[in-house]
PDB file of N, CA and C in Angstrom:
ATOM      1  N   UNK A   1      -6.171  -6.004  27.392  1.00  0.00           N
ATOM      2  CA  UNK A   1      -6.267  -4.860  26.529  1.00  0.00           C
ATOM      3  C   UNK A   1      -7.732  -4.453  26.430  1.00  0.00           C
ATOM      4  N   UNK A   2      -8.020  -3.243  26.314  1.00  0.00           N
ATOM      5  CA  UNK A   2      -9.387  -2.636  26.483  1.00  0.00           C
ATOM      6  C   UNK A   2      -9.528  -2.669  25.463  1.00  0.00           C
ATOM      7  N   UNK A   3     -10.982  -2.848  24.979  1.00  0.00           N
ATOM      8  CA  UNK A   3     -11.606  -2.608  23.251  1.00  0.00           C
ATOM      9  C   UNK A   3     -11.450  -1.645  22.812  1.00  0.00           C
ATOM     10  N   UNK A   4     -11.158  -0.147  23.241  1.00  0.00           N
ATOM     11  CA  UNK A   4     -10.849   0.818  22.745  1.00  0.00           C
ATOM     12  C   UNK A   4      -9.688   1.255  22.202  1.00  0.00           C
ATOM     13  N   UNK A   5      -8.293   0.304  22.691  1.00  0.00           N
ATOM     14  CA  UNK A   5      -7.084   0.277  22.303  1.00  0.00           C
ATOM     15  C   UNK A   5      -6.755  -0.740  20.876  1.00  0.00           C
ATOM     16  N   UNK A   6      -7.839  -1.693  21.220  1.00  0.00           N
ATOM     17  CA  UNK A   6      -7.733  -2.675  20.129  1.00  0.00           C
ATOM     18  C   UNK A   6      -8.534  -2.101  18.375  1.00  0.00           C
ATOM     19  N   UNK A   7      -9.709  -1.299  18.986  1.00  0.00           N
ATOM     20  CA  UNK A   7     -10.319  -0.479  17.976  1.00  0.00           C
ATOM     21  C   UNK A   7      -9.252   0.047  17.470  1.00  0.00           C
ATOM     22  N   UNK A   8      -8.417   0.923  18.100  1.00  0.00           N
ATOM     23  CA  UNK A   8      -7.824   2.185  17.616  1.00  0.00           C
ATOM     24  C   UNK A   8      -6.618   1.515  16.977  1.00  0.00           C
ATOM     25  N   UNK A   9      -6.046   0.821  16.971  1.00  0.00           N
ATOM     26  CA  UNK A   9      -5.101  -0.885  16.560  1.00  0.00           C
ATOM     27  C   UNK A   9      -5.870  -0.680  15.158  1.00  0.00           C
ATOM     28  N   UNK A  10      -7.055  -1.472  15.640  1.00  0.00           N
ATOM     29  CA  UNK A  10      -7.323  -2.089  13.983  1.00  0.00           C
ATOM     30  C   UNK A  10      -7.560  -0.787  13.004  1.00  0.00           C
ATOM     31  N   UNK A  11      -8.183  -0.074  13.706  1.00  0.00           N
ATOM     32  CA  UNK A  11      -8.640   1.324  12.664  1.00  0.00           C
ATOM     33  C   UNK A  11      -6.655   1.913  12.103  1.00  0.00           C
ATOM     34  N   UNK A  12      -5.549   1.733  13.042  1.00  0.00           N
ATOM     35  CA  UNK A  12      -4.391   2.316  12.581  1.00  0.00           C
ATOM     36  C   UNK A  12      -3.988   1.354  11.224  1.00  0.00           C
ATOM     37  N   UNK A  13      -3.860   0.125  11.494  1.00  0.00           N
ATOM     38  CA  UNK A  13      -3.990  -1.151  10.616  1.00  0.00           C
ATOM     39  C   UNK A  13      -4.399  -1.260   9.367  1.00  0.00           C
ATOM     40  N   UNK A  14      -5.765  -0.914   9.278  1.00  0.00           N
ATOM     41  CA  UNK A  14      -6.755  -1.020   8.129  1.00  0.00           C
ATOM     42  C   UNK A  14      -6.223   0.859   7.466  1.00  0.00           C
ATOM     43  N   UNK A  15      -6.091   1.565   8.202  1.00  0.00           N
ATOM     44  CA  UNK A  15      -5.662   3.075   7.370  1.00  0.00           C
ATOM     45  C   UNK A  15      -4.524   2.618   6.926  1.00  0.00           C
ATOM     46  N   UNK A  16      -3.340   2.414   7.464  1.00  0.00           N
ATOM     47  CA  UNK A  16      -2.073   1.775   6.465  1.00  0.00           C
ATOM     48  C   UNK A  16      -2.424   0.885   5.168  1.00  0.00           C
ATOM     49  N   UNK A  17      -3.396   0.235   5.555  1.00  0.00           N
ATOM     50  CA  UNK A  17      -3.149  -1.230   4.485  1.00  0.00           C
ATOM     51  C   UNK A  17      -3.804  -0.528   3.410  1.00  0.00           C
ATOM     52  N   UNK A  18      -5.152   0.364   3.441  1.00  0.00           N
ATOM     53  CA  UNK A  18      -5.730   1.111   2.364  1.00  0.00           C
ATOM     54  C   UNK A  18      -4.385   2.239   1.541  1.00  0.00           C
ATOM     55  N   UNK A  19      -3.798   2.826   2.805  1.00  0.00           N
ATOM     56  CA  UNK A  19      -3.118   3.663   2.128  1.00  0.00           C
ATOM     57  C   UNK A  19      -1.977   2.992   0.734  1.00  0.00           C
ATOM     58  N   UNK A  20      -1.228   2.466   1.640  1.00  0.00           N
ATOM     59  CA  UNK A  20      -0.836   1.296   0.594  1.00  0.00           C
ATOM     60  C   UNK A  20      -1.292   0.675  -0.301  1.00  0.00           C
ATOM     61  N   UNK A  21      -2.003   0.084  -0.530  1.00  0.00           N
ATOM     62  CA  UNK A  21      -3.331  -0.517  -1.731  1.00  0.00           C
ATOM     63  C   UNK A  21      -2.945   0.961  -2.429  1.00  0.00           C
ATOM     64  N   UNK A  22      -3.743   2.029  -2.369  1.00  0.00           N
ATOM     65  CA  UNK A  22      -4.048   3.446  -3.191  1.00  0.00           C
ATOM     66  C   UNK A  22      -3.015   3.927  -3.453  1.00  0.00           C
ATOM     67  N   UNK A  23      -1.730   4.161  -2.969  1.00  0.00           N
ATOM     68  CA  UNK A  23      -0.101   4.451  -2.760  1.00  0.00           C
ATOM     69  C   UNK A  23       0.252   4.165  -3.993  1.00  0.00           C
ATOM     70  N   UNK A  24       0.712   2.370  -3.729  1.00  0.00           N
ATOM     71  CA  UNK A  24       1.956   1.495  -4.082  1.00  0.00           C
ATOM     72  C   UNK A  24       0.984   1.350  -5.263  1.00  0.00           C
ATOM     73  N   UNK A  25       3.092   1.518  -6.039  1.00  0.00           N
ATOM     74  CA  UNK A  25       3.101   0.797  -7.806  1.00  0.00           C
ATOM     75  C   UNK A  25       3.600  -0.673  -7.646  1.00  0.00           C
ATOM     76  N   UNK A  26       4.160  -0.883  -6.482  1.00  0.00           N
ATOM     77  CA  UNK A  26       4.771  -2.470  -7.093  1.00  0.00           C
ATOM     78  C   UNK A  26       3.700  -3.473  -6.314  1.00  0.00           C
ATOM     79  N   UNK A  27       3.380  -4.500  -7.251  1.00  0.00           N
ATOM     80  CA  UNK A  27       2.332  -5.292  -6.851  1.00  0.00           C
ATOM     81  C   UNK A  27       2.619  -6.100  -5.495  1.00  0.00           C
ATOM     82  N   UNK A  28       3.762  -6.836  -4.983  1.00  0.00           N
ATOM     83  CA  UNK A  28       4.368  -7.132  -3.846  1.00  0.00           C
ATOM     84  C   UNK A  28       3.903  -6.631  -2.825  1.00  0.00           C
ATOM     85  N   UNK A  29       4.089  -4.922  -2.541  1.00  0.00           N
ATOM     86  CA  UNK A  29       3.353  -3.717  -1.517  1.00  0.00           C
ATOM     87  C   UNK A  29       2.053  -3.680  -1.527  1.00  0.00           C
ATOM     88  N   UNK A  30       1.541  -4.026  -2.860  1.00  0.00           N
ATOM     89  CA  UNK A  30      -0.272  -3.958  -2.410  1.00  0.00           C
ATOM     90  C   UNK A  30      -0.736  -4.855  -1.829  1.00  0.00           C
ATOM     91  N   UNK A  31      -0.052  -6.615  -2.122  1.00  0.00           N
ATOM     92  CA  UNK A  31      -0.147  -7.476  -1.466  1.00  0.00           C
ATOM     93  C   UNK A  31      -0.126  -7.350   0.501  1.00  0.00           C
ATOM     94  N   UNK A  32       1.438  -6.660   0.462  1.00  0.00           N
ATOM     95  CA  UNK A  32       1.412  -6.870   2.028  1.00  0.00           C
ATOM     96  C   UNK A  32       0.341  -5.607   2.722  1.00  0.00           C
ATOM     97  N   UNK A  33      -0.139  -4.564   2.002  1.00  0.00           N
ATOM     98  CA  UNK A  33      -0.711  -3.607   2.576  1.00  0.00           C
ATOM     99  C   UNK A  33      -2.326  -4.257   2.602  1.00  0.00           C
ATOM    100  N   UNK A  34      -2.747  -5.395   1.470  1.00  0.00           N
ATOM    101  CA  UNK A  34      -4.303  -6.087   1.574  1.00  0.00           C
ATOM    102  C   UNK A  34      -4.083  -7.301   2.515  1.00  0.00           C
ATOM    103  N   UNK A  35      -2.844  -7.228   3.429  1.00  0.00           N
ATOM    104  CA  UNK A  35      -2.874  -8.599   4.348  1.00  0.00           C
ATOM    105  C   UNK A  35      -2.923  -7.562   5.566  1.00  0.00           C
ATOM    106  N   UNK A  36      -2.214  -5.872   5.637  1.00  0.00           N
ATOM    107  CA  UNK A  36      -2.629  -5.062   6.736  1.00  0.00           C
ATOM    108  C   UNK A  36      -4.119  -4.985   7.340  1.00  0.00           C
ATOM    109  N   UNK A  37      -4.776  -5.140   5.915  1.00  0.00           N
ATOM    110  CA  UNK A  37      -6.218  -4.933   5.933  1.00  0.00           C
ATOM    111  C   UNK A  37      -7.318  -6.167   7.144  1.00  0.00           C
ATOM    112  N   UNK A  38      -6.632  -6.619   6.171  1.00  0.00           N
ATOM    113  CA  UNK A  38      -7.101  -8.355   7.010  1.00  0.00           C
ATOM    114  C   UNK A  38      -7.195  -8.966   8.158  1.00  0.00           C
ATOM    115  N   UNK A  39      -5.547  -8.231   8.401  1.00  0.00           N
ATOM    116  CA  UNK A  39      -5.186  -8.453  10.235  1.00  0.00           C
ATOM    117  C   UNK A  39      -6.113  -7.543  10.635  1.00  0.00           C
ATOM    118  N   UNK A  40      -6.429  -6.245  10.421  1.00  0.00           N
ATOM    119  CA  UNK A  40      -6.996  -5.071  11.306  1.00  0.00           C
ATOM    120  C   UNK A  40      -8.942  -6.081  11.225  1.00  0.00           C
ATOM    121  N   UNK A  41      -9.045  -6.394   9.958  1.00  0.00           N
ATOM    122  CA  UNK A  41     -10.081  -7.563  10.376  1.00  0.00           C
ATOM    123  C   UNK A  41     -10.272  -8.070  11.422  1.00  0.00           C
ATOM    124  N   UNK A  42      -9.072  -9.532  11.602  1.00  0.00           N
ATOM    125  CA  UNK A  42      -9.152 -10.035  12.433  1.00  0.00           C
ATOM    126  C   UNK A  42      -8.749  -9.570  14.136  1.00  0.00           C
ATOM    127  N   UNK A  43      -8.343  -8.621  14.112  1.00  0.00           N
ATOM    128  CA  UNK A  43      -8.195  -7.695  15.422  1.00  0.00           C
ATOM    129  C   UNK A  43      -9.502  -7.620  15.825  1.00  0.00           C
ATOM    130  N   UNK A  44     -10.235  -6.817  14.681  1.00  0.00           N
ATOM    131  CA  UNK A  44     -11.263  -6.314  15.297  1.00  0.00           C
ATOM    132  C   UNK A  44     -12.654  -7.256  15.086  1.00  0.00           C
ATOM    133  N   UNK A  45     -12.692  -8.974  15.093  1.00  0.00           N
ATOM    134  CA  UNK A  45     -13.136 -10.467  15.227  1.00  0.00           C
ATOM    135  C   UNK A  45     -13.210 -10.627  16.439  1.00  0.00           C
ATOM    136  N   UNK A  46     -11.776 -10.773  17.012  1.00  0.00           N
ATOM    137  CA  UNK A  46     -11.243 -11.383  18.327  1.00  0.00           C
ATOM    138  C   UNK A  46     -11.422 -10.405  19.402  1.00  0.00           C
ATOM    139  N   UNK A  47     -11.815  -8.898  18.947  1.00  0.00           N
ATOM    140  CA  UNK A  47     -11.472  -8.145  20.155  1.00  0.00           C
ATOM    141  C   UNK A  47     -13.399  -7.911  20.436  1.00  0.00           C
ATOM    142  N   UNK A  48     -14.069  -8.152  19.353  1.00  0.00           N
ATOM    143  CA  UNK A  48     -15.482  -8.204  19.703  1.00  0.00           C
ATOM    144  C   UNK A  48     -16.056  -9.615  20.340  1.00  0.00           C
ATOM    145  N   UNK A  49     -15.377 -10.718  20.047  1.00  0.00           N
ATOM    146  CA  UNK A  49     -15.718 -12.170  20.516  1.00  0.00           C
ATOM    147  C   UNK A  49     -14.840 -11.930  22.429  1.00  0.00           C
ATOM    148  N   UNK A  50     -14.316 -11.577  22.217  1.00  0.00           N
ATOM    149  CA  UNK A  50     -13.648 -10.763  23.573  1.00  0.00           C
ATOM    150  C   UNK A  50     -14.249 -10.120  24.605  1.00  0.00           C
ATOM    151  N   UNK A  51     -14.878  -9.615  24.392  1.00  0.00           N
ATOM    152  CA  UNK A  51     -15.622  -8.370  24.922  1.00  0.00           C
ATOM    153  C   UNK A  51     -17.168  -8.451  24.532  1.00  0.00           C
ATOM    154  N   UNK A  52     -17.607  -9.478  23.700  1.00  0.00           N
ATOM    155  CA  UNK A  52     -19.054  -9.784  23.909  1.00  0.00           C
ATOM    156  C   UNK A  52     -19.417 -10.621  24.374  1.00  0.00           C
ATOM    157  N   UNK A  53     -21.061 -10.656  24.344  1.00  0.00           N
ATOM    158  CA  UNK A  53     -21.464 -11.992  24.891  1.00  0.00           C
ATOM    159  C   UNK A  53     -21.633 -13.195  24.199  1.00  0.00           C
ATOM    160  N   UNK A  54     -20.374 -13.927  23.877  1.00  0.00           N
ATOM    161  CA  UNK A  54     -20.102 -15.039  22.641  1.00  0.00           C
ATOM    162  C   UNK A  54     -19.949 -16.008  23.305  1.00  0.00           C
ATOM    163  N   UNK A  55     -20.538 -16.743  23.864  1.00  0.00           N
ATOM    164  CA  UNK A  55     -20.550 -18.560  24.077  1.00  0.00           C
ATOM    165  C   UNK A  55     -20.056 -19.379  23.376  1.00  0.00           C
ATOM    166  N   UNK A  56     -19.896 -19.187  21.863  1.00  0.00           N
ATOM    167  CA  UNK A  56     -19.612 -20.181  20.788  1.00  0.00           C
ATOM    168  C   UNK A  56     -18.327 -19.935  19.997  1.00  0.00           C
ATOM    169  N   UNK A  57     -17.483 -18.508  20.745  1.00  0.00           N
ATOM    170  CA  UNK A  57     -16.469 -18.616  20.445  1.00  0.00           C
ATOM    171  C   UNK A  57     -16.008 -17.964  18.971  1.00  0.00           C
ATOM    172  N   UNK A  58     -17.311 -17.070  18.194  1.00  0.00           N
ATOM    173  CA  UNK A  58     -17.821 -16.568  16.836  1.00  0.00           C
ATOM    174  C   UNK A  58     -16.666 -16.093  16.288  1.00  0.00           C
ATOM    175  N   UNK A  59     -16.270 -14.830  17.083  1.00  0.00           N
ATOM    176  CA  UNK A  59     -15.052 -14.678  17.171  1.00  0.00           C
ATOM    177  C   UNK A  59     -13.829 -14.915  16.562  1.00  0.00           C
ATOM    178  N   UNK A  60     -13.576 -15.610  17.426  1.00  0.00           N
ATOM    179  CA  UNK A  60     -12.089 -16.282  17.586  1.00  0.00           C
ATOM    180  C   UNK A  60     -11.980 -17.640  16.165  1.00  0.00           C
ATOM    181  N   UNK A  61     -13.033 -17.964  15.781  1.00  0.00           N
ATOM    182  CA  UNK A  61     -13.622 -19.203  14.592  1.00  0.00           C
ATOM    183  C   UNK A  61     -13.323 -18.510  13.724  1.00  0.00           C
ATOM    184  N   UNK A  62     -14.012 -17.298  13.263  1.00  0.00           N
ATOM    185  CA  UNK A  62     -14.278 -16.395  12.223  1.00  0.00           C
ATOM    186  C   UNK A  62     -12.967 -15.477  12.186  1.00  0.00           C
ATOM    187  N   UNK A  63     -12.047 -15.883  13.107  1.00  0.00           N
ATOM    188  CA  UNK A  63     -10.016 -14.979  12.469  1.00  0.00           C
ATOM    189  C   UNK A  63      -9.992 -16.446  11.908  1.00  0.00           C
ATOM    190  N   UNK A  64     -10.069 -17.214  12.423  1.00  0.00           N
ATOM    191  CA  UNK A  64      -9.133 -18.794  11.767  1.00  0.00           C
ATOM    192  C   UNK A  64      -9.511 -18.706  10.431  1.00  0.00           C
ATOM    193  N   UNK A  65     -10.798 -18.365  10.171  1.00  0.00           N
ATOM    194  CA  UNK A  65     -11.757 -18.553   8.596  1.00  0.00           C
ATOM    195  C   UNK A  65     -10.673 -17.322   7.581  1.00  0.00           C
ATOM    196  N   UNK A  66     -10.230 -16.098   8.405  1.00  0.00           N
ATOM    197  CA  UNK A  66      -9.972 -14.915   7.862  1.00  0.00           C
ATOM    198  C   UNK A  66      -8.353 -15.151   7.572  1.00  0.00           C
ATOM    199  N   UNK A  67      -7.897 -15.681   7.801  1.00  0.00           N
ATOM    200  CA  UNK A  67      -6.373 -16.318   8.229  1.00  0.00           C
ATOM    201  C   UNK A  67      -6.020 -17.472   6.934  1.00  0.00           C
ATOM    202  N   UNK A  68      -7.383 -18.100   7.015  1.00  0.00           N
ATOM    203  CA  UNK A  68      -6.816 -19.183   5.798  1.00  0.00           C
ATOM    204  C   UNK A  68      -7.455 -18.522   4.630  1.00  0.00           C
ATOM    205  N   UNK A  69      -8.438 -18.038   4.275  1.00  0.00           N
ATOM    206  CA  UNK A  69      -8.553 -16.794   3.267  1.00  0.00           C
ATOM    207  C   UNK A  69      -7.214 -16.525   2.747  1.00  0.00           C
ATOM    208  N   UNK A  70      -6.255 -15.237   4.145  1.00  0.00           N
ATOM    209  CA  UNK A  70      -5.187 -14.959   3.793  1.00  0.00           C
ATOM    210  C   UNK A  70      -3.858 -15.327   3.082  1.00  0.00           C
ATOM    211  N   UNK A  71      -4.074 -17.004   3.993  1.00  0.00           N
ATOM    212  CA  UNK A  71      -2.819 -18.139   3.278  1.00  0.00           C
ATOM    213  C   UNK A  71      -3.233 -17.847   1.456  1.00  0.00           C
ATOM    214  N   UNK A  72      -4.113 -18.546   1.508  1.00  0.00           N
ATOM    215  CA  UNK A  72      -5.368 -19.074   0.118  1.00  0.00           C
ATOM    216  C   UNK A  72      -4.342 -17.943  -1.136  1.00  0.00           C
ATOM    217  N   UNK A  73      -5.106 -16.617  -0.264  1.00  0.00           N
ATOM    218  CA  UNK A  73      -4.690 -15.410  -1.606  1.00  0.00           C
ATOM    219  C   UNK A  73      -3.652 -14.796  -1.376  1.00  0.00           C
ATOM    220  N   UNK A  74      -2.429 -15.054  -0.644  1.00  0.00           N
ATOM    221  CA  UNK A  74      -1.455 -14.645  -0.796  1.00  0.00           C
ATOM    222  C   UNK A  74      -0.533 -16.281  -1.724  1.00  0.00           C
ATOM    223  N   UNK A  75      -0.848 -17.338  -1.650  1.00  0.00           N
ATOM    224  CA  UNK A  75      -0.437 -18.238  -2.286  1.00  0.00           C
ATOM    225  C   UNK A  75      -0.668 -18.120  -3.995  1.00  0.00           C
ATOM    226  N   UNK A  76      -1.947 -17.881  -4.388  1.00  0.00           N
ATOM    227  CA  UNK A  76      -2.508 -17.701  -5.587  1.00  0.00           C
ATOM    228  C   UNK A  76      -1.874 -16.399  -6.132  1.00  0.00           C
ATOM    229  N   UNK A  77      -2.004 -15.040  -5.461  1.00  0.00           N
ATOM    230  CA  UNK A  77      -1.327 -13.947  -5.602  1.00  0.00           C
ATOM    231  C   UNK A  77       0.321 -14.081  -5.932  1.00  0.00           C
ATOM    232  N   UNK A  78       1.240 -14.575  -5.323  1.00  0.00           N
ATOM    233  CA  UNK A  78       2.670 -14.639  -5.597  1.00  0.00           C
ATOM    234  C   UNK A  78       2.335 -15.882  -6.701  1.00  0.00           C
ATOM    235  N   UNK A  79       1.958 -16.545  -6.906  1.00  0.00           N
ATOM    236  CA  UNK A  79       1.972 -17.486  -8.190  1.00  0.00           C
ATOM    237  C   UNK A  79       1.613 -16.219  -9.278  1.00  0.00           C
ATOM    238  N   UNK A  80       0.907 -15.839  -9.206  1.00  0.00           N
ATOM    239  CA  UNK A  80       0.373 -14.646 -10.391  1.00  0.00           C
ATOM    240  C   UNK A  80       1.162 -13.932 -10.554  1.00  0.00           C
ATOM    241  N   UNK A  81       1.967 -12.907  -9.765  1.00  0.00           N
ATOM    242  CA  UNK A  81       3.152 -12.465  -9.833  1.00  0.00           C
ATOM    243  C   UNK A  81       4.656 -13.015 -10.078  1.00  0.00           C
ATOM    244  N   UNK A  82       5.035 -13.573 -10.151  1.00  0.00           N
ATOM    245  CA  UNK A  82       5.633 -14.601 -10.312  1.00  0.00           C
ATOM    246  C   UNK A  82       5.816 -14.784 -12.170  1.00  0.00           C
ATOM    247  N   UNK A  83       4.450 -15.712 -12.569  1.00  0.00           N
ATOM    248  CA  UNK A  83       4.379 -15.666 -13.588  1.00  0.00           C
ATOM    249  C   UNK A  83       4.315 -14.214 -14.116  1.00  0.00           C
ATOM    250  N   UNK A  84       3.849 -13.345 -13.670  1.00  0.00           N
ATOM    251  CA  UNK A  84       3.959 -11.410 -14.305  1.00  0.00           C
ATOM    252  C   UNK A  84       5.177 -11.030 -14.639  1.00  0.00           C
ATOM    253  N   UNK A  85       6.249 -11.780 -13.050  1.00  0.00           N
ATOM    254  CA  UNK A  85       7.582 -10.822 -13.643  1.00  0.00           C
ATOM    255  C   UNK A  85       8.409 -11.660 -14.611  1.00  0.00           C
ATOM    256  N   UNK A  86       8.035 -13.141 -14.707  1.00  0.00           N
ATOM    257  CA  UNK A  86       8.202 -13.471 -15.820  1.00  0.00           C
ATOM    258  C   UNK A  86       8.432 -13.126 -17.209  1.00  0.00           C
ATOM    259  N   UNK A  87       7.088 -12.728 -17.765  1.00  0.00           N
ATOM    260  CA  UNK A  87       6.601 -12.421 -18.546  1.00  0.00           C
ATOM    261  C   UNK A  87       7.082 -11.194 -19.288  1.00  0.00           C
ATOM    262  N   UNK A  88       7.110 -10.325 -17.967  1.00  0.00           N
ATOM    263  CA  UNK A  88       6.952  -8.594 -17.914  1.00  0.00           C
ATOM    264  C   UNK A  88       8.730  -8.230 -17.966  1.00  0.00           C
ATOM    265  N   UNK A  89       9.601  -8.948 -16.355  1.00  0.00           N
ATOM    266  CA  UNK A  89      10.388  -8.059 -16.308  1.00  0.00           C
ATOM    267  C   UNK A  89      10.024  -7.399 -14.820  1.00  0.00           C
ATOM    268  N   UNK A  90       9.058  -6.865 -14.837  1.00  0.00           N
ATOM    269  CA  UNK A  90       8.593  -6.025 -13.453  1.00  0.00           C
ATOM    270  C   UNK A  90       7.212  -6.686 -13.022  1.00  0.00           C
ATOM    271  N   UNK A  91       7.237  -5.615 -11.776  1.00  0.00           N
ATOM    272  CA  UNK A  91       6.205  -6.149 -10.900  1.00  0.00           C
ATOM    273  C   UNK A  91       5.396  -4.666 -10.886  1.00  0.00           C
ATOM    274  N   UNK A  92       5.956  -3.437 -11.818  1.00  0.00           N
ATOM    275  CA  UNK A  92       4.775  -2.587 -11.148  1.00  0.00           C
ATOM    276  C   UNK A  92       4.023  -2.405 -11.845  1.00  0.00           C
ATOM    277  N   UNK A  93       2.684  -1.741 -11.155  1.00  0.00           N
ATOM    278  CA  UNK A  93       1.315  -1.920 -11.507  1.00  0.00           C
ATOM    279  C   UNK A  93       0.902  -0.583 -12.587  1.00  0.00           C
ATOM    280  N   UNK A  94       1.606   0.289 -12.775  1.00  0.00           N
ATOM    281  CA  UNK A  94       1.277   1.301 -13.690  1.00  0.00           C
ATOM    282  C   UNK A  94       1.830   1.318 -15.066  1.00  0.00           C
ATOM    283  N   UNK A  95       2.783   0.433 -15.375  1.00  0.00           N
ATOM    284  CA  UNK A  95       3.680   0.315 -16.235  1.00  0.00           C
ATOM    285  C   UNK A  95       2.758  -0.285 -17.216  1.00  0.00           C
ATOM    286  N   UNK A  96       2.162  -0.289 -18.321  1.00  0.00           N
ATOM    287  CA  UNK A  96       1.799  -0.835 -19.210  1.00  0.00           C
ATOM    288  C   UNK A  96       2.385  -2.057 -19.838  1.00  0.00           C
ATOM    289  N   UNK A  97       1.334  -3.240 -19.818  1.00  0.00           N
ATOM    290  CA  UNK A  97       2.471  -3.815 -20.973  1.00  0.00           C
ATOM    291  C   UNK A  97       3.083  -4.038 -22.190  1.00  0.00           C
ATOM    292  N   UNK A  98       2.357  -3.341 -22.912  1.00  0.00           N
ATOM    293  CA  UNK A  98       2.642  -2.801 -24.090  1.00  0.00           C
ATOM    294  C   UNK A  98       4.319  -2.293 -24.250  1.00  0.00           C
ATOM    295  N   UNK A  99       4.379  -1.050 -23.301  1.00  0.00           N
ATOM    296  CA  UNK A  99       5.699  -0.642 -22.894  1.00  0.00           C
ATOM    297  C   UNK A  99       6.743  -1.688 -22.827  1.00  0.00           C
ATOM    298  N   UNK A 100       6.818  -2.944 -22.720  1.00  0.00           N
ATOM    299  CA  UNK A 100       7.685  -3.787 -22.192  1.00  0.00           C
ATOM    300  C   UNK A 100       7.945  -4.374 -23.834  1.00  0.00           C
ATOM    301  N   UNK A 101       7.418  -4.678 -24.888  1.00  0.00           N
ATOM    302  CA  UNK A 101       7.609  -4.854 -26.090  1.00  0.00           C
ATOM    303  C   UNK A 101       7.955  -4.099 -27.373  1.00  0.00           C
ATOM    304  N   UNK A 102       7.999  -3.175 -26.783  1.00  0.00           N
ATOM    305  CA  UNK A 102       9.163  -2.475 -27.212  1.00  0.00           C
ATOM    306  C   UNK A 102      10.444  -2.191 -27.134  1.00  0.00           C
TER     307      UNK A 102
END
């Protein structure tokens, strides 16, 4: 794959995952649209360790680093949610909670 296909990859990637983030009311969707983000990251890690002059592999080290990040805060994230819809009832993000005690 040419770097220019992989650019245009991560740049399609990272525009979804923002759009989503700015979009979405339910917290679930912002989640998977800030893991769109991440991958278009690590696309565009691997496709420069790829295509540069990297001996040490910078690259390809630095998705693994971006990857367990991802595990990390999508683990902590659904625990937080989790306990929210608990609490709440819902998961979306505009709803006040005030509204829910009543």
């Amino acid at each position: 794959m040419s770097a220019q296909v992989a650019v245009v990859v991560a740049s399609v990637l990272a525009g979804v995952g923002v759009y989503g983030v700015l979009a979405r009311r339910n917290a679930m969707l912002v989640l998977v649209a800030l893991e769109l983000v991440l991958l278009a990251a690590g696309v565009l890690l691997v496709t420069a360790g790829a295509h540069g002059p990297d001996t040490t592999a910078s690259g390809n080290v630095l998705t693994l680093f971006v990857i367990t990040i991802a595990a990390a805060e999508v683990v902590l994230a659904l625990a937080v949610l989790v306990a929210a819809y608990r609490a709440r009832g819902h998961v979306d993000l505009d709803r006040p909670a005030d509204e829910d005690a009543r």
